[in-house]
C-alpha atoms as a PDB file:
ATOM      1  CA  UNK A   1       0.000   0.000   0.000  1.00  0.00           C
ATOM      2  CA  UNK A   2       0.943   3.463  -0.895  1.00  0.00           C
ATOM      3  CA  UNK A   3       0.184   7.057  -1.416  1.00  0.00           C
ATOM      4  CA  UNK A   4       1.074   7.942  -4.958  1.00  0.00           C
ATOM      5  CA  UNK A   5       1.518  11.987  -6.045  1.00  0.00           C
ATOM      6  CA  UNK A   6      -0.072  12.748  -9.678  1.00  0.00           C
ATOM      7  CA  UNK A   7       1.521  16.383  -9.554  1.00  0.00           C
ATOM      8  CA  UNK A   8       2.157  15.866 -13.100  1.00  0.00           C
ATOM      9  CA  UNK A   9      -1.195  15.364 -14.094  1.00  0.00           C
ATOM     10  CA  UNK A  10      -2.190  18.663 -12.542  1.00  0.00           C
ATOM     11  CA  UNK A  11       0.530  20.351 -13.542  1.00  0.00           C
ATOM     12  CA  UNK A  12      -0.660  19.546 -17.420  1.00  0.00           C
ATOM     13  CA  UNK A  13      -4.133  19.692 -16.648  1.00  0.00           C
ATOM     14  CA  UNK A  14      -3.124  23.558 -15.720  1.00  0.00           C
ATOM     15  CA  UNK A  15      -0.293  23.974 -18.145  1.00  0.00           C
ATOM     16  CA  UNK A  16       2.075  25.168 -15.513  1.00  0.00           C
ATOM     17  CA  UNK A  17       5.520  24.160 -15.023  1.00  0.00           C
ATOM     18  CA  UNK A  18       7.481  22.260 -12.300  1.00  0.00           C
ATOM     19  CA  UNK A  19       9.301  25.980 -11.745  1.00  0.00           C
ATOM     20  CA  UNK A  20       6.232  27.974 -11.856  1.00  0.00           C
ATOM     21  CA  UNK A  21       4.635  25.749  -9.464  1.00  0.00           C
ATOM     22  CA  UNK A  22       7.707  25.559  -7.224  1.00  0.00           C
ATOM     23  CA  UNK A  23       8.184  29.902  -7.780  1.00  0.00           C
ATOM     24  CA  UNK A  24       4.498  29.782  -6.403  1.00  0.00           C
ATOM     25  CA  UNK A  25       4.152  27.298  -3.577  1.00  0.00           C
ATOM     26  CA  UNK A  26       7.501  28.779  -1.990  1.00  0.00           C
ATOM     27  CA  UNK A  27       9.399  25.580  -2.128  1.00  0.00           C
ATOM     28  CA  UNK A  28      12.465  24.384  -3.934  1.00  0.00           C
ATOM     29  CA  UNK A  29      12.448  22.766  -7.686  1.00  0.00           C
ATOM     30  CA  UNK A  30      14.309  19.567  -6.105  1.00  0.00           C
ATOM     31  CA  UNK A  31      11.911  19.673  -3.226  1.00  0.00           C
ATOM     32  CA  UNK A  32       9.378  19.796  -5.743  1.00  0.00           C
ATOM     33  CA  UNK A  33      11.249  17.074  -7.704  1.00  0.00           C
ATOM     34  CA  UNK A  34      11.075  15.002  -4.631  1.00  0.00           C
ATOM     35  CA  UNK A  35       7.352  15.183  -4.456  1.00  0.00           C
ATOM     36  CA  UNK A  36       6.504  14.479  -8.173  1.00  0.00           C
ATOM     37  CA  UNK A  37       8.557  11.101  -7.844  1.00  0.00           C
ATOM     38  CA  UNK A  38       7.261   9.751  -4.849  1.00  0.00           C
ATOM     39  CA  UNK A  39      10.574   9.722  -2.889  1.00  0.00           C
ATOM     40  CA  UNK A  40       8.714  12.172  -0.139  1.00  0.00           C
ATOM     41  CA  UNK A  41       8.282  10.805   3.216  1.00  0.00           C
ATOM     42  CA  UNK A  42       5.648  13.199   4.571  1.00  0.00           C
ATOM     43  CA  UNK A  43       4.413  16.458   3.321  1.00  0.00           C
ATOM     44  CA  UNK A  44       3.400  19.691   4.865  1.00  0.00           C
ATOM     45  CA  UNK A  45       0.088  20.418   5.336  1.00  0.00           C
ATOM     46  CA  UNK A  46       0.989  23.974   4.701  1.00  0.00           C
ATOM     47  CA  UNK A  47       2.689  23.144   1.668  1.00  0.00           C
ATOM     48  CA  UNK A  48      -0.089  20.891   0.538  1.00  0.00           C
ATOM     49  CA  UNK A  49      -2.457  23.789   0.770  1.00  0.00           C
ATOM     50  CA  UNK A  50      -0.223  26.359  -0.823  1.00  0.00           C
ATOM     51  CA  UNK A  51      -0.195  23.898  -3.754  1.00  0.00           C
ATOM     52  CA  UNK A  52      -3.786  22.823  -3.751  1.00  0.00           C
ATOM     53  CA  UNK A  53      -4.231  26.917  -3.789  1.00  0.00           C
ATOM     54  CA  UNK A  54      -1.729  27.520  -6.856  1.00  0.00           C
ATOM     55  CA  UNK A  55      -3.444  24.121  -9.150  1.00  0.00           C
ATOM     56  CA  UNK A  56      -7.113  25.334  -7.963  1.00  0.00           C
ATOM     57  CA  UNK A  57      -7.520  21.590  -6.908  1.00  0.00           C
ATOM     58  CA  UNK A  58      -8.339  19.454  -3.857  1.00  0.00           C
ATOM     59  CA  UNK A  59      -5.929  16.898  -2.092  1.00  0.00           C
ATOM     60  CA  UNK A  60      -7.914  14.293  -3.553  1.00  0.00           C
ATOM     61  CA  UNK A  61      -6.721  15.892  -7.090  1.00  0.00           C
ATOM     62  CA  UNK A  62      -3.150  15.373  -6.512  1.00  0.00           C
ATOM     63  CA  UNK A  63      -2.939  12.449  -4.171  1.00  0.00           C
ATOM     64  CA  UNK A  64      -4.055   8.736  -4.472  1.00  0.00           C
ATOM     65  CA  UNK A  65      -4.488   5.586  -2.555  1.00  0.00           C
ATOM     66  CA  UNK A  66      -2.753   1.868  -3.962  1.00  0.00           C
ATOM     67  CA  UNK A  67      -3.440  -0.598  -2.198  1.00  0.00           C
END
């Protein structure tokens, strides 16, 4: 089981880049990086709802469930 990040999909879906997003949200591009690959081990909530802010989206958007 795992939580698996589909920034990318958002990302296109707004047709904003990885730098934009990262210029936006406050954090670094390899942060950033980090999070679009699934190497994170937590996130912010802070961060999660600067980003869900930025992409106009919900959690739910950006973050799914595998069992």
């Amino acid at each position: 089981m795992s939580i698996i990040v589909n920034l990318d999909v958002m990302l296109a879906k707004r047709k904003m880049s990885s730098q934009e997003l990262a210029e936006k949200v406050g954090i670094t591009q390899a942060n950033l990086s980090i999070l679009k690959t699934n190497k994170a081990k937590a996130i912010r909530f802070s961060t999660l709802n600067k980003i869900c802010e930025v992409l106009d989206c919900k959690p739910a958007d950006i973050l799914d469930y595998i069992r």
